[in-house]
N, C-alpha and C. Protein backbone atom coordinates (compact mmCIF):
# COMPACT_ATOMS: atom_id res chain seq x y z
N UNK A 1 6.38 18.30 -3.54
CA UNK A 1 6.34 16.85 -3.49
C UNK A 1 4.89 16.39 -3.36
N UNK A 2 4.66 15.40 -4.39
CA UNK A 2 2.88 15.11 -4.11
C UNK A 2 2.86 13.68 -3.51
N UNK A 3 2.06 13.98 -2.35
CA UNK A 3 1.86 12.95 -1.15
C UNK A 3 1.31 11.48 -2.15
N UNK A 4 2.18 10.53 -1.41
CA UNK A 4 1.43 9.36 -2.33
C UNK A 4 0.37 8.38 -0.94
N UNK A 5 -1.02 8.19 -1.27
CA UNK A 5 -2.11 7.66 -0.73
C UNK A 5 -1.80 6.11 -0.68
N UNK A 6 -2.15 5.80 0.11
CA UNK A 6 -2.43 4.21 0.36
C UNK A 6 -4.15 3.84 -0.74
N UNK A 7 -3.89 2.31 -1.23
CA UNK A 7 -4.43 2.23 -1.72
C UNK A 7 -5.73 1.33 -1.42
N UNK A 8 -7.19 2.39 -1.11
CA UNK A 8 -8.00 1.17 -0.43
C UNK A 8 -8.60 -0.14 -0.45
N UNK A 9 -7.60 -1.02 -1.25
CA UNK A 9 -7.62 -2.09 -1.53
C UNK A 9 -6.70 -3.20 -0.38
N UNK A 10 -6.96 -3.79 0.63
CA UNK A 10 -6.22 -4.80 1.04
C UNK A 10 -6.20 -6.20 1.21
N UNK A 11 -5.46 -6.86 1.87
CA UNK A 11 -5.55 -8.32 2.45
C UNK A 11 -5.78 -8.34 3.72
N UNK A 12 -6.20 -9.23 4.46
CA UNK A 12 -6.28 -9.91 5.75
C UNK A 12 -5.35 -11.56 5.48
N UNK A 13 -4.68 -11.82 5.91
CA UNK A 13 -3.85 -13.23 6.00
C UNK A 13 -4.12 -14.04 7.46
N UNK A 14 -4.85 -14.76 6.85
CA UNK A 14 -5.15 -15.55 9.00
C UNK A 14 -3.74 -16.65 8.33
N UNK A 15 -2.95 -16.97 9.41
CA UNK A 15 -1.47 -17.35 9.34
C UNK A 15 -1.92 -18.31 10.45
N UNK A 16 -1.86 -19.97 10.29
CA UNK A 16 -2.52 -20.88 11.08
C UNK A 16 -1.33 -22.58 11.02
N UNK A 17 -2.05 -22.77 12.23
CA UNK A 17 -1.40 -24.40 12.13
C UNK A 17 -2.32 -25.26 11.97
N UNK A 18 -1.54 -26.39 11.69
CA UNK A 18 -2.81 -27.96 11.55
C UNK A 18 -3.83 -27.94 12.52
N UNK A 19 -2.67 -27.44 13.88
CA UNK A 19 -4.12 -27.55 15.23
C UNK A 19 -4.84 -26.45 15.00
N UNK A 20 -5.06 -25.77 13.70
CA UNK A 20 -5.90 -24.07 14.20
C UNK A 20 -5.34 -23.25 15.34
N UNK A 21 -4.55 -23.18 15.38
CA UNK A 21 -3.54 -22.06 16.28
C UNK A 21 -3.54 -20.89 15.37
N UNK A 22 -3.75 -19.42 15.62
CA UNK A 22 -3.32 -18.31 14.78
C UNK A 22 -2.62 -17.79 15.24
N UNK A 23 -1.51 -17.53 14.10
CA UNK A 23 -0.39 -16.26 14.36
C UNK A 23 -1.01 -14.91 14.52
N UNK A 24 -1.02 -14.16 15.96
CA UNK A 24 -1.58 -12.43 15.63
C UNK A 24 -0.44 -11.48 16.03
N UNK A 25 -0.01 -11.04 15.54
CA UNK A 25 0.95 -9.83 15.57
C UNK A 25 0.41 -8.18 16.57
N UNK A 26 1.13 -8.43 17.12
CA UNK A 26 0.70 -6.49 18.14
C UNK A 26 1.47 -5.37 17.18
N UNK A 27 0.09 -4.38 16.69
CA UNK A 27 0.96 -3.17 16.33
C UNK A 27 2.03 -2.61 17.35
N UNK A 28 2.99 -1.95 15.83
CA UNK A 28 3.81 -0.94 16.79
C UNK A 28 3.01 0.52 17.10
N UNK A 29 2.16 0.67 16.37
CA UNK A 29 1.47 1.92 16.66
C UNK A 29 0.48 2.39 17.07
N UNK A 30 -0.08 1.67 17.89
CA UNK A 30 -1.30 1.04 18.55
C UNK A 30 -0.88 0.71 20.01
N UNK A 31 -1.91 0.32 20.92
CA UNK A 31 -1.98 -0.40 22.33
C UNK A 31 -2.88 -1.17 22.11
N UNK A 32 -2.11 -2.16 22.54
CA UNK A 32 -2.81 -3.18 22.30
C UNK A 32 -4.30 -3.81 21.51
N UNK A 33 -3.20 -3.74 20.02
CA UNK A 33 -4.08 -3.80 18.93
C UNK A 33 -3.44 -4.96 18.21
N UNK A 34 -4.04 -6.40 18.48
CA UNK A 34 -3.51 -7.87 17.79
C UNK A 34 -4.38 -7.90 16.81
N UNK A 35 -3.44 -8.55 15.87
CA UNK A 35 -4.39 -8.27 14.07
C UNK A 35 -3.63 -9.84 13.74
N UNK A 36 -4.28 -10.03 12.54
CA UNK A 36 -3.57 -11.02 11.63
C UNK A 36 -2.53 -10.19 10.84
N UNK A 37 -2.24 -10.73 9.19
CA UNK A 37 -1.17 -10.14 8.79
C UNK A 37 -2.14 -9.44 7.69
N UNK A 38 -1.78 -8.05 7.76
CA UNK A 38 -2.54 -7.14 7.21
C UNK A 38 -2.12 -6.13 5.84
N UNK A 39 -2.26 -5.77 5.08
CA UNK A 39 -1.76 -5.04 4.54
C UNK A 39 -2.80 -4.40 2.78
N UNK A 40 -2.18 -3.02 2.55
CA UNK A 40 -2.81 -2.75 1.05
C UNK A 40 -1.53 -3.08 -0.16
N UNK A 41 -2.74 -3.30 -1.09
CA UNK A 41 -1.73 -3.35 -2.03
C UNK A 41 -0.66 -1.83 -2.66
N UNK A 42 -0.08 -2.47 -3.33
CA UNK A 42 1.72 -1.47 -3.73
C UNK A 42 1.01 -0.67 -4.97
N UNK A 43 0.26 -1.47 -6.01
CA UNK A 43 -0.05 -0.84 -7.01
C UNK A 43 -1.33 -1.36 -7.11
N UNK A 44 -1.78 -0.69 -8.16
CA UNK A 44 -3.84 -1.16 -8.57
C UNK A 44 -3.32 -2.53 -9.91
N UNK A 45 -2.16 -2.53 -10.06
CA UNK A 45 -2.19 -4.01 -10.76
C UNK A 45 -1.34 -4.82 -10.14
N UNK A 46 -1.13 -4.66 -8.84
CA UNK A 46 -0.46 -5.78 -7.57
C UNK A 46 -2.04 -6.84 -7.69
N UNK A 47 -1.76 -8.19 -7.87
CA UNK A 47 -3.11 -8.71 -7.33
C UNK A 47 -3.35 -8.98 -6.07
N UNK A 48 -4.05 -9.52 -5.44
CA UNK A 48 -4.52 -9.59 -3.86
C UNK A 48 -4.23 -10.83 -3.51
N UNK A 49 -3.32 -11.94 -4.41
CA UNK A 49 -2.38 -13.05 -3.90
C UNK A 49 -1.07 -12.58 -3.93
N UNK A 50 -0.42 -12.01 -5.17
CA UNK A 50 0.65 -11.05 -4.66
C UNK A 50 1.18 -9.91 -3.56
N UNK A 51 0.33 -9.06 -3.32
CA UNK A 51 0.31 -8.51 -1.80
C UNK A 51 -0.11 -9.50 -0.55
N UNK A 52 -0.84 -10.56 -0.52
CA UNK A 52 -0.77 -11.39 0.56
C UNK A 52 0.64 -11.83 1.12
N UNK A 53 1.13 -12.22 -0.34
CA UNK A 53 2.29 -12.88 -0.09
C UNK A 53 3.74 -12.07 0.30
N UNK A 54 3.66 -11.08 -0.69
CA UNK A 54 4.27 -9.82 0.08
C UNK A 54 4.13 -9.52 1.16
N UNK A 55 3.23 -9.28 1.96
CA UNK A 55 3.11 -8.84 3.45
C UNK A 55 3.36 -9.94 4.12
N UNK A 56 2.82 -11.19 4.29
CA UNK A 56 3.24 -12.08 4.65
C UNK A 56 4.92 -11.96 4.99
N UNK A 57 5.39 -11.76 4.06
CA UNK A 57 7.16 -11.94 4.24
C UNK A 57 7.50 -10.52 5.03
N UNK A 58 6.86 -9.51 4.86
CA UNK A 58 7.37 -8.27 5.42
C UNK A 58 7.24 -8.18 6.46
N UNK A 59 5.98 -8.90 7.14
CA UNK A 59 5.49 -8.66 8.65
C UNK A 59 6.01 -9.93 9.38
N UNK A 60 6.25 -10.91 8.88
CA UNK A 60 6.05 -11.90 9.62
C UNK A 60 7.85 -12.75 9.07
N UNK A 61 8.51 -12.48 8.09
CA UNK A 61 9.65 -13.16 7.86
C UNK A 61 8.74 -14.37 6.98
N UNK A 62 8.09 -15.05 6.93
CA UNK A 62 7.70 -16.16 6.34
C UNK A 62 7.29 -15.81 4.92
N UNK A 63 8.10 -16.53 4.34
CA UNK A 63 7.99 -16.89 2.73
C UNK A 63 7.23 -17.89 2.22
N UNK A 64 5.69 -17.29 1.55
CA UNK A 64 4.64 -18.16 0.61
C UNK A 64 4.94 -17.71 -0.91
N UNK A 65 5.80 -16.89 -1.16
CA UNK A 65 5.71 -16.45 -2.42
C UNK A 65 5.55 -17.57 -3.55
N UNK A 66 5.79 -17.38 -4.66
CA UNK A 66 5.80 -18.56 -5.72
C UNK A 66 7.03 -18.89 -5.63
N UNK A 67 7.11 -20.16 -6.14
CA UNK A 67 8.11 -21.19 -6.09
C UNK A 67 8.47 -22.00 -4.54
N UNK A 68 7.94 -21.53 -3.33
CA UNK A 68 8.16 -21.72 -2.39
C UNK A 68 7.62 -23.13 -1.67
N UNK A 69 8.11 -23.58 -0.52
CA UNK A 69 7.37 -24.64 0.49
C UNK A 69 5.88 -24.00 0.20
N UNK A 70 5.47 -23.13 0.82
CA UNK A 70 4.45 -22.49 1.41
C UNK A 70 3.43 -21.84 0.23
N UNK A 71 3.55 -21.67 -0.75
CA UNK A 71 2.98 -21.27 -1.81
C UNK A 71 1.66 -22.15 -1.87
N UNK A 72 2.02 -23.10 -1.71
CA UNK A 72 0.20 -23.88 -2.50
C UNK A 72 -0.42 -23.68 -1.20
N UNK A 73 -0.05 -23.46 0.44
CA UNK A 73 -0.73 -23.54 1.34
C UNK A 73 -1.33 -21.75 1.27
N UNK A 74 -1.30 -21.25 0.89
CA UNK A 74 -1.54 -19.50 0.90
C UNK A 74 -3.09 -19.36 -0.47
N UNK A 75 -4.29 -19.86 0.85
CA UNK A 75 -5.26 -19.97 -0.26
C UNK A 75 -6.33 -18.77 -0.44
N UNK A 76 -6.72 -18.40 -1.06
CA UNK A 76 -7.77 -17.12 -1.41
C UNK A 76 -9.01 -17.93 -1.06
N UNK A 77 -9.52 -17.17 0.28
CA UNK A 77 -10.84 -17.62 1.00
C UNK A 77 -12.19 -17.20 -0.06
N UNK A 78 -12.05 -16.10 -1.05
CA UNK A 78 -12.82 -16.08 -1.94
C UNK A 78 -13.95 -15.04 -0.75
N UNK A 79 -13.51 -14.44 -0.02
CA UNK A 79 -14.39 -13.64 0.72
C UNK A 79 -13.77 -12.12 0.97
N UNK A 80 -14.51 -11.38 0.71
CA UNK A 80 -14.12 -9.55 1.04
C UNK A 80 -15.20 -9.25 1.72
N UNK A 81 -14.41 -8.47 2.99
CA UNK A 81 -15.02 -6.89 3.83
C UNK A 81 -15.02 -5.61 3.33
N UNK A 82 -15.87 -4.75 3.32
CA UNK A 82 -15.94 -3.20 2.78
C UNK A 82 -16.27 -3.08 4.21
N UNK A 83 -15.66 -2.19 4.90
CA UNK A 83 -15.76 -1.81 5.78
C UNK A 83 -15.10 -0.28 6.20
N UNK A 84 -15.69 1.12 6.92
CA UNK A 84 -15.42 2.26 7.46
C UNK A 84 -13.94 2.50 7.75
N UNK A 85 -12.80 3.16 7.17
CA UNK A 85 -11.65 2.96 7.63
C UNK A 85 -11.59 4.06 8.79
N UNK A 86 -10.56 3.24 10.11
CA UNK A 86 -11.00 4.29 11.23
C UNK A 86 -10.09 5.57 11.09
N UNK A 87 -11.02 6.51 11.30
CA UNK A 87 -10.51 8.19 11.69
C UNK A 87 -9.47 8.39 11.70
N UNK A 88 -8.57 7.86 12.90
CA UNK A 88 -6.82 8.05 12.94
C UNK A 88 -6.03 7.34 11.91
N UNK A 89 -6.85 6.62 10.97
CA UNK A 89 -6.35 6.18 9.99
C UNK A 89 -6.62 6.80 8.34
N UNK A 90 -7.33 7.54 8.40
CA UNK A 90 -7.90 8.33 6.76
C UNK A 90 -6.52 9.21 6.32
N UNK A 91 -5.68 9.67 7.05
CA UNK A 91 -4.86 10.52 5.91
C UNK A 91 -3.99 9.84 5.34
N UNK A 92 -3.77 8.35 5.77
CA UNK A 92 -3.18 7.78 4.84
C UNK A 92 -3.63 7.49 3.28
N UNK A 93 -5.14 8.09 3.31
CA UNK A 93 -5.92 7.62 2.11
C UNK A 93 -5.93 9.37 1.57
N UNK A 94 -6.97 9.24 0.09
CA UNK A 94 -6.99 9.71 -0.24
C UNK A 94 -8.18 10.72 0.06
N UNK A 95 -7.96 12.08 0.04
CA UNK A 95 -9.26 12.98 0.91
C UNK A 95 -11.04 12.40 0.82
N UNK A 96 -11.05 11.41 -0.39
CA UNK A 96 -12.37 11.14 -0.30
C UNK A 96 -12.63 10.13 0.42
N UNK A 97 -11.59 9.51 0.33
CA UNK A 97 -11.42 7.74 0.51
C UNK A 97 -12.22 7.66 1.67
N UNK A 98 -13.15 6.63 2.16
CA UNK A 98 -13.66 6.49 3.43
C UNK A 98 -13.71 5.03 3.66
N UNK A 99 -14.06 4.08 2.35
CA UNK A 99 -14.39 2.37 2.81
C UNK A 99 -12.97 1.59 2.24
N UNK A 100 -12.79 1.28 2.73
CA UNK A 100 -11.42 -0.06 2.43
C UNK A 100 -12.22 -1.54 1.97
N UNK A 101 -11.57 -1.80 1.04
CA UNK A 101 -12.08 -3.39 0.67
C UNK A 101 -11.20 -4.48 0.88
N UNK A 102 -11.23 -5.13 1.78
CA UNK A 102 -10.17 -6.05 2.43
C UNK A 102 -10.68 -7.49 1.79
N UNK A 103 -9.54 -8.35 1.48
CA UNK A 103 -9.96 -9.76 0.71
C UNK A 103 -9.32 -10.49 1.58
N UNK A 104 -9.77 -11.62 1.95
CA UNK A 104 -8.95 -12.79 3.53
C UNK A 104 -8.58 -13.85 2.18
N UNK A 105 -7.59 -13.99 2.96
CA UNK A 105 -6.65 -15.25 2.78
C UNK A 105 -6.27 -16.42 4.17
N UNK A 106 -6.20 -17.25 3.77
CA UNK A 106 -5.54 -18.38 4.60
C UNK A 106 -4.27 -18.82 4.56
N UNK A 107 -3.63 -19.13 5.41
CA UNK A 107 -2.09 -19.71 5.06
C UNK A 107 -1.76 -20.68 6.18
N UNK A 108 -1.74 -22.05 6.14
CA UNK A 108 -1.54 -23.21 6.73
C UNK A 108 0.36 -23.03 7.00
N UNK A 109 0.52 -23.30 7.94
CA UNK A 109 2.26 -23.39 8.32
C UNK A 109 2.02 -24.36 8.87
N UNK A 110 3.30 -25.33 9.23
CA UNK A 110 3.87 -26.06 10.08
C UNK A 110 3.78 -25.80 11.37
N UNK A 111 3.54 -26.16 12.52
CA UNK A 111 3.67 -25.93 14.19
C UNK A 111 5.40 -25.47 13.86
N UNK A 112 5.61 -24.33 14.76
CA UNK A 112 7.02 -23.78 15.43
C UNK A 112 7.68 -23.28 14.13
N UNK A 113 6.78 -22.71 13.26
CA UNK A 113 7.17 -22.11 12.11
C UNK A 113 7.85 -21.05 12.43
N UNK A 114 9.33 -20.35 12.38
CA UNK A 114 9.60 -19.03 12.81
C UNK A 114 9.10 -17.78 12.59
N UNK A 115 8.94 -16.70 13.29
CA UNK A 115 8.19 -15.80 12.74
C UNK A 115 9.25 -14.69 13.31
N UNK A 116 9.67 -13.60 12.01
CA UNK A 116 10.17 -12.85 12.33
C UNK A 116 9.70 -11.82 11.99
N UNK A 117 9.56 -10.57 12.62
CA UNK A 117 8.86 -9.55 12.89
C UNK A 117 9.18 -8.36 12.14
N UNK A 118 8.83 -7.54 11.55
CA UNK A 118 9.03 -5.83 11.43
C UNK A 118 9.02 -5.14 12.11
N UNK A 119 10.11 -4.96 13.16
CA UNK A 119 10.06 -3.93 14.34
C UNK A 119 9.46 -2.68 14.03
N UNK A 120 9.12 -1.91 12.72
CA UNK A 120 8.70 -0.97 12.96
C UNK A 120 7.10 -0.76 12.60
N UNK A 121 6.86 -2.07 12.53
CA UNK A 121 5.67 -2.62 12.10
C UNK A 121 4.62 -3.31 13.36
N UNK A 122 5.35 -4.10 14.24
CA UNK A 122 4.88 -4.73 14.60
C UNK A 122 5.97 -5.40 16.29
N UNK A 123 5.45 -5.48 17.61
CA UNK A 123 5.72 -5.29 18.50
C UNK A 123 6.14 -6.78 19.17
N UNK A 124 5.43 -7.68 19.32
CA UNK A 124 5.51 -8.71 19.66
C UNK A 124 4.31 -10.05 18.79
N UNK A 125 4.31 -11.55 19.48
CA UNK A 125 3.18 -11.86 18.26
C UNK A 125 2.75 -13.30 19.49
N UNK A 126 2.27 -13.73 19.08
CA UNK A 126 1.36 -14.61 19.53
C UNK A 126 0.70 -16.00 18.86
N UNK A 127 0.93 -17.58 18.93
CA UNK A 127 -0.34 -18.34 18.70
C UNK A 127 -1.38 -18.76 19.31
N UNK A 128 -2.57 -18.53 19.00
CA UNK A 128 -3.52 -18.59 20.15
C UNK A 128 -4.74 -19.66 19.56
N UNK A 129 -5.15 -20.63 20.41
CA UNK A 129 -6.40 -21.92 19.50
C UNK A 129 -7.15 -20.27 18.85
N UNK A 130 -8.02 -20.81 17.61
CA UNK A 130 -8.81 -19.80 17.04
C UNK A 130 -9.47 -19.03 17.27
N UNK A 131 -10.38 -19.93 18.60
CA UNK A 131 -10.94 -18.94 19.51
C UNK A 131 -10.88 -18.12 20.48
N UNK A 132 -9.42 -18.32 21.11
CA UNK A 132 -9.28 -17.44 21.72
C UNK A 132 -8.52 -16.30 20.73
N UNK A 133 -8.10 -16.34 19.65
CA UNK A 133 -7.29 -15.46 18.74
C UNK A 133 -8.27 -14.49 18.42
N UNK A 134 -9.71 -14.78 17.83
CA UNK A 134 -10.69 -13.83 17.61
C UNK A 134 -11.17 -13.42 18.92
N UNK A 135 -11.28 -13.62 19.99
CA UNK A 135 -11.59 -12.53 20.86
C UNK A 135 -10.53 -12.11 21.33
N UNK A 136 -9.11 -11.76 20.89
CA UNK A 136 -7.88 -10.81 21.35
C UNK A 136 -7.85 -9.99 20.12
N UNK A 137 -8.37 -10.24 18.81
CA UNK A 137 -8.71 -9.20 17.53
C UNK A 137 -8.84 -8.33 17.87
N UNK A 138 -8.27 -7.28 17.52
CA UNK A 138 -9.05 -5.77 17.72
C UNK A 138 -9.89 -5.08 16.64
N UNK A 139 -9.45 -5.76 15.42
CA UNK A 139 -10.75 -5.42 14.16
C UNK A 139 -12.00 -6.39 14.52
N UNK A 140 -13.09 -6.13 14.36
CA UNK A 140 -14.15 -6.92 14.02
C UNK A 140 -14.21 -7.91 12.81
N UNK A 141 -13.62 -7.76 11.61
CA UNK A 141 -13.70 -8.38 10.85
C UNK A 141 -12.56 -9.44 10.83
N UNK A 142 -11.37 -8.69 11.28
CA UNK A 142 -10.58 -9.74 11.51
C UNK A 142 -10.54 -11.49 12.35
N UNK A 143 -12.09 -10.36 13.77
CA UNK A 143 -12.23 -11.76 14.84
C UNK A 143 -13.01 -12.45 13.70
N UNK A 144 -13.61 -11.92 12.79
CA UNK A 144 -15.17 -12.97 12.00
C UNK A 144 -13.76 -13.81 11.32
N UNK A 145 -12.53 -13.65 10.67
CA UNK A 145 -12.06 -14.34 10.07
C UNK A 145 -11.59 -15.42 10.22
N UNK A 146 -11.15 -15.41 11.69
CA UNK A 146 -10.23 -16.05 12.49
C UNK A 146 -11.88 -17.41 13.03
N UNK A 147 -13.12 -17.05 13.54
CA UNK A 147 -13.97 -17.39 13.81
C UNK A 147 -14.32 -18.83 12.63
N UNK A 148 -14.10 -18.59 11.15
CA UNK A 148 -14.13 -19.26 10.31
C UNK A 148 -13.64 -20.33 9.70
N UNK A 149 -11.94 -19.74 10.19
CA UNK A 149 -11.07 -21.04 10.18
C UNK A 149 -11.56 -22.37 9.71
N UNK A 150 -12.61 -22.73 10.64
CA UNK A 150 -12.80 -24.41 10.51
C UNK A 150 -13.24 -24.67 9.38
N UNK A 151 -14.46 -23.75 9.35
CA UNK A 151 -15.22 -23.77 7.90
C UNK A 151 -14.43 -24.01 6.61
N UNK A 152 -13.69 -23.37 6.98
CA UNK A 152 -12.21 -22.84 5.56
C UNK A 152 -11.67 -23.76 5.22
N UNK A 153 -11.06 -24.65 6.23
CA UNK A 153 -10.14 -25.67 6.33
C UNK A 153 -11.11 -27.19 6.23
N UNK A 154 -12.26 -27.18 6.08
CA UNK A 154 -13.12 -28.28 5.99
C UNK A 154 -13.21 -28.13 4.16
N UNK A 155 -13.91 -27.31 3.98
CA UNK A 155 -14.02 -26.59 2.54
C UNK A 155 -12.79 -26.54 1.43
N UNK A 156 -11.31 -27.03 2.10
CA UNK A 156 -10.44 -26.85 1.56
C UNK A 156 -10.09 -28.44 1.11
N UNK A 157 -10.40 -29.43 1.73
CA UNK A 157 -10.24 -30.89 1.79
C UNK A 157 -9.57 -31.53 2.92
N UNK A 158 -8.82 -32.64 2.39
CA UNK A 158 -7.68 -33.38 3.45
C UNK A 158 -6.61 -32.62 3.37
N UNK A 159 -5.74 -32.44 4.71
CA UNK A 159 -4.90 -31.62 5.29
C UNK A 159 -3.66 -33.24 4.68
């Protein structure tokens, strides 16, 4: 059987309200490790709004896909991290693989939007104002994302 690799291509999804509240999710496989909604893509011709939106629904129950409420709010920040993938994490990759290229997205919800979880994914979850959400991050790049918010949401127009 030949092992199939994760592909080092992903998303970051900061998952937010009008007030800048972020949704962060606790791994299940981790201690206390709060992330946004994270994930790689399925195939090398998945695009990186299609896997947003995919993970989005897998981790979190919430549907941005196309045709949806939530679709036009699920915007491509137009920004990527290359960043070191950590150690306890490389055999999911491929023996050379070492940098992951992560692309952020935004996704505006409603206040008391439901969020339902991937128990085997993900442990409990959290909204927190922005700033306190990036300093409970446990990626670095994730807190820079969450840190940006405003910028994003100014840059984006009238709400």
């Amino acid at each position: 059987m030949t092992k199939t690799f994760k592909i080092p291509e992903s998303v970051l999804v900061v998952i937010y309200t009008p007030a800048l509240d972020v949704l962060l999710i606790k791994r299940a496989d981790a201690v206390a490790f709060w992330q946004s909604v994270t994930g790689s893509k399925d195939s090398l011709h998945e695009s990186f709004t299609e896997t947003a939106a995919r993970e989005v629904q897998e981790e979190t129950g919430i549907n941005c896909g196309p045709g949806t409420a939530l679709a036009a709010e699920l915007l491509d920040w137009q920004l990527e991290n290359v960043y070191e993938i950590y150690p306890g994490w490389r055999h999911r990759y491929a023996p050379d693989v070492r940098h992951n290229t992560e692309h952020l997205f935004g996704l505006q919800v409603p206040d008391r939007t439901p969020v339902r979880l991937s128990p085997h994914e993900h442990t409990d979850y959290q909204w927190l104002p922005y700033r306190e959400a990036a300093q409970a991050c446990y990626s670095p790049s994730n807190a820079e994302a969450c840190l940006l918010l405003p910028r994003m949401c100014t840059a984006r127009g009238p709400q």
